[in-house]
N, C-alpha and C. Protein backbone atom coordinates (compact mmCIF):
# COMPACT_ATOMS: atom_id res chain seq x y z
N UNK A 1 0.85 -1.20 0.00
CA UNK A 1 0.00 0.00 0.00
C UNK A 1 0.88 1.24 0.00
N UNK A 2 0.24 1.94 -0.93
CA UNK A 2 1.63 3.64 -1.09
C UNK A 2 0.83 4.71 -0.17
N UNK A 3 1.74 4.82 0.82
CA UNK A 3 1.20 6.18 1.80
C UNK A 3 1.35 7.24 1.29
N UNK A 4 0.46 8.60 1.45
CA UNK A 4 0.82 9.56 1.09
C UNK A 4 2.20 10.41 1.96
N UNK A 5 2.99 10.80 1.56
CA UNK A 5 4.09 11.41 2.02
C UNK A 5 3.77 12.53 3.52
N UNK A 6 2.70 12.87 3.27
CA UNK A 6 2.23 14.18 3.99
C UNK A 6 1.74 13.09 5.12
N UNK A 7 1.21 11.99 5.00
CA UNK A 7 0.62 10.99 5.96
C UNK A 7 1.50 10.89 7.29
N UNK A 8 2.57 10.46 6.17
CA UNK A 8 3.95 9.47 7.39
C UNK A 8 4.47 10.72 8.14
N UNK A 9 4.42 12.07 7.27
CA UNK A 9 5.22 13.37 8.62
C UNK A 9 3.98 13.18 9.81
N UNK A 10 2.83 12.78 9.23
CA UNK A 10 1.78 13.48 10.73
C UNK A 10 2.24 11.99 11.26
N UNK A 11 2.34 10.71 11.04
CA UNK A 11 2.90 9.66 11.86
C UNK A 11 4.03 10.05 12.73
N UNK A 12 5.23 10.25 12.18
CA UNK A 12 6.32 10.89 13.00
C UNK A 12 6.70 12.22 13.73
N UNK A 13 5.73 13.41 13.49
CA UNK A 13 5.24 14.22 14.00
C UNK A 13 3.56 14.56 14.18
N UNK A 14 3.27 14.03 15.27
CA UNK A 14 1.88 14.12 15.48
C UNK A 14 1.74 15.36 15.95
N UNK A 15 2.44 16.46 16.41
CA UNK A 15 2.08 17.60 16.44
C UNK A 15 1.64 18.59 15.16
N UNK A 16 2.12 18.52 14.17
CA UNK A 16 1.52 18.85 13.36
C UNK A 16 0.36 18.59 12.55
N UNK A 17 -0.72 17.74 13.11
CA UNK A 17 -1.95 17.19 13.24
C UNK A 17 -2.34 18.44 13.24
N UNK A 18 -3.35 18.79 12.83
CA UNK A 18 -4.50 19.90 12.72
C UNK A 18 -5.11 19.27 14.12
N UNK A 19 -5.65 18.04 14.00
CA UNK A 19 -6.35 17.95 15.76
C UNK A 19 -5.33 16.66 16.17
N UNK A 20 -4.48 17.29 17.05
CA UNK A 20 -4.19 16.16 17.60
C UNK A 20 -4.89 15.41 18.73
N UNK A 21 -6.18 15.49 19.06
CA UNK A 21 -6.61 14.69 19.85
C UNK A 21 -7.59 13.76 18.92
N UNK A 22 -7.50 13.96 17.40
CA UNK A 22 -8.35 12.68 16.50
C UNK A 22 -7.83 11.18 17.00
N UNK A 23 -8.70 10.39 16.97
CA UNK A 23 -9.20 9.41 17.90
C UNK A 23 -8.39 8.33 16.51
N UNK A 24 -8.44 7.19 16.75
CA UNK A 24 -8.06 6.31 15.82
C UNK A 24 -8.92 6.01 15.01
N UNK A 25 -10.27 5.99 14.84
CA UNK A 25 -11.50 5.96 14.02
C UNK A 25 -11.14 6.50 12.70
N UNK A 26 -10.82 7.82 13.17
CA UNK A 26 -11.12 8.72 12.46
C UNK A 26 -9.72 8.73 11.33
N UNK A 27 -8.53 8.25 12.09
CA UNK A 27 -7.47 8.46 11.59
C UNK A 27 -7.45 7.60 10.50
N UNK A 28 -7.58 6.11 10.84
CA UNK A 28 -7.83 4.63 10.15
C UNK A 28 -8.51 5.54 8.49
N UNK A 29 -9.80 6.12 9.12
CA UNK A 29 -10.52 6.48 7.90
C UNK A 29 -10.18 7.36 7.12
N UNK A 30 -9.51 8.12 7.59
CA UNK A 30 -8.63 8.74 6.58
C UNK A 30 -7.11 8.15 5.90
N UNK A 31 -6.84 7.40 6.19
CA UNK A 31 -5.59 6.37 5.61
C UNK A 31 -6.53 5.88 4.50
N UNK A 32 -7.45 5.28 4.52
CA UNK A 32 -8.49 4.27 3.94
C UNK A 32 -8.77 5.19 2.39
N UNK A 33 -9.52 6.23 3.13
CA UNK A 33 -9.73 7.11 1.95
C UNK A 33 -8.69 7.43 1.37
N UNK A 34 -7.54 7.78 1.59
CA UNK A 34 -6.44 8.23 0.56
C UNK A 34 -6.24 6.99 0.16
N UNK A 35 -6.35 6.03 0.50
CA UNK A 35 -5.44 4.71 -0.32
C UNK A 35 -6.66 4.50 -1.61
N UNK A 36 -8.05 4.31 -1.14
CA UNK A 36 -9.06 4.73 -2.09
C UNK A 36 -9.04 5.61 -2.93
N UNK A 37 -8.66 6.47 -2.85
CA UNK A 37 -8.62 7.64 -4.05
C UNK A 37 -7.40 7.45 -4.29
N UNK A 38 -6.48 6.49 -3.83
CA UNK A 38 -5.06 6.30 -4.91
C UNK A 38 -5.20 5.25 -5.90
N UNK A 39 -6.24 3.91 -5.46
CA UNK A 39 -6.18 3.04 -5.82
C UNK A 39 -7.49 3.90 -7.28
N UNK A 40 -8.11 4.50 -7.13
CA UNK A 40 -9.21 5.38 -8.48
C UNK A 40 -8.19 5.86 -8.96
N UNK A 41 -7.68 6.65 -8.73
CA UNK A 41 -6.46 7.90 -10.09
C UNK A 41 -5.97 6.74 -10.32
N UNK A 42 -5.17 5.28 -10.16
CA UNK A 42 -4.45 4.49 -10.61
C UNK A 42 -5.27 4.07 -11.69
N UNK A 43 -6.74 3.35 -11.56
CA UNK A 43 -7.24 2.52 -12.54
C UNK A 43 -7.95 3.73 -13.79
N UNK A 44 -7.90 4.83 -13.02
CA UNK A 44 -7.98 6.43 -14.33
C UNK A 44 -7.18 6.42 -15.13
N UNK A 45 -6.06 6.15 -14.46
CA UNK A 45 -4.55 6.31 -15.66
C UNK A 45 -5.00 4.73 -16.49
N UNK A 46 -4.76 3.89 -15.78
CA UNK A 46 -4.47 2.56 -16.31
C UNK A 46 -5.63 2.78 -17.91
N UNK A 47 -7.29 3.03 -17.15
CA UNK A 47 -7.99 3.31 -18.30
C UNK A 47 -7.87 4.04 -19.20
N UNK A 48 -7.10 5.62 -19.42
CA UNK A 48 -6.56 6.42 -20.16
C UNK A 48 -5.56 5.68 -20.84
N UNK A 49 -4.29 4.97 -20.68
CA UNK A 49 -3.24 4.50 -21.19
C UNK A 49 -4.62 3.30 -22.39
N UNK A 50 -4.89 2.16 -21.62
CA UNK A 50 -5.60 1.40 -22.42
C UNK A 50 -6.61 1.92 -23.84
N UNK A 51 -7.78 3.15 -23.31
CA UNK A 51 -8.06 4.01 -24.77
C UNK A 51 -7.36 4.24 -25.33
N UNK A 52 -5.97 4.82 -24.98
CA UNK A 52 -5.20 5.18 -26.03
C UNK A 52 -4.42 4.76 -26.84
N UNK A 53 -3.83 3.66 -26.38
CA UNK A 53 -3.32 2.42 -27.25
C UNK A 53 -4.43 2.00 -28.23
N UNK A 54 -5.33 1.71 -27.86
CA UNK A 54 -6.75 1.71 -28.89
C UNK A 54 -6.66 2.32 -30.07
N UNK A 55 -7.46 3.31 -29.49
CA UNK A 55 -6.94 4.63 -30.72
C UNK A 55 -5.91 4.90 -31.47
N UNK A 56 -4.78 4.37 -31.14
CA UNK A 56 -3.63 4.53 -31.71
C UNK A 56 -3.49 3.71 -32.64
């Protein structure tokens, strides 16, 4: 799984958390969602590359 870069600083500096008192719920779900919206732009590209070989 590819973390976002900005993720792992709030891992190793949790002070720079906008709330650092977010609960693990909340945190989990936001890992989740970025890996979700990495794993969409991936199969966006993948589908863009595939039309276009098509077309080509």
């Amino acid at each position: 799984m590819h973390l976002d870069p900005s993720l792992l600083e709030d891992l190793e500096h949790p002070e720079h958390l906008e709330h650092p008192e977010l609960d693990l719920d909340q945190f989990t779900s936001r890992i989740s969602l970025r890996a979700a919206w990495n794993r969409i732009s991936i199969s966006i590209i993948i589908n863009l590359i595939t039309i276009t070989k098509v077309l080509l």
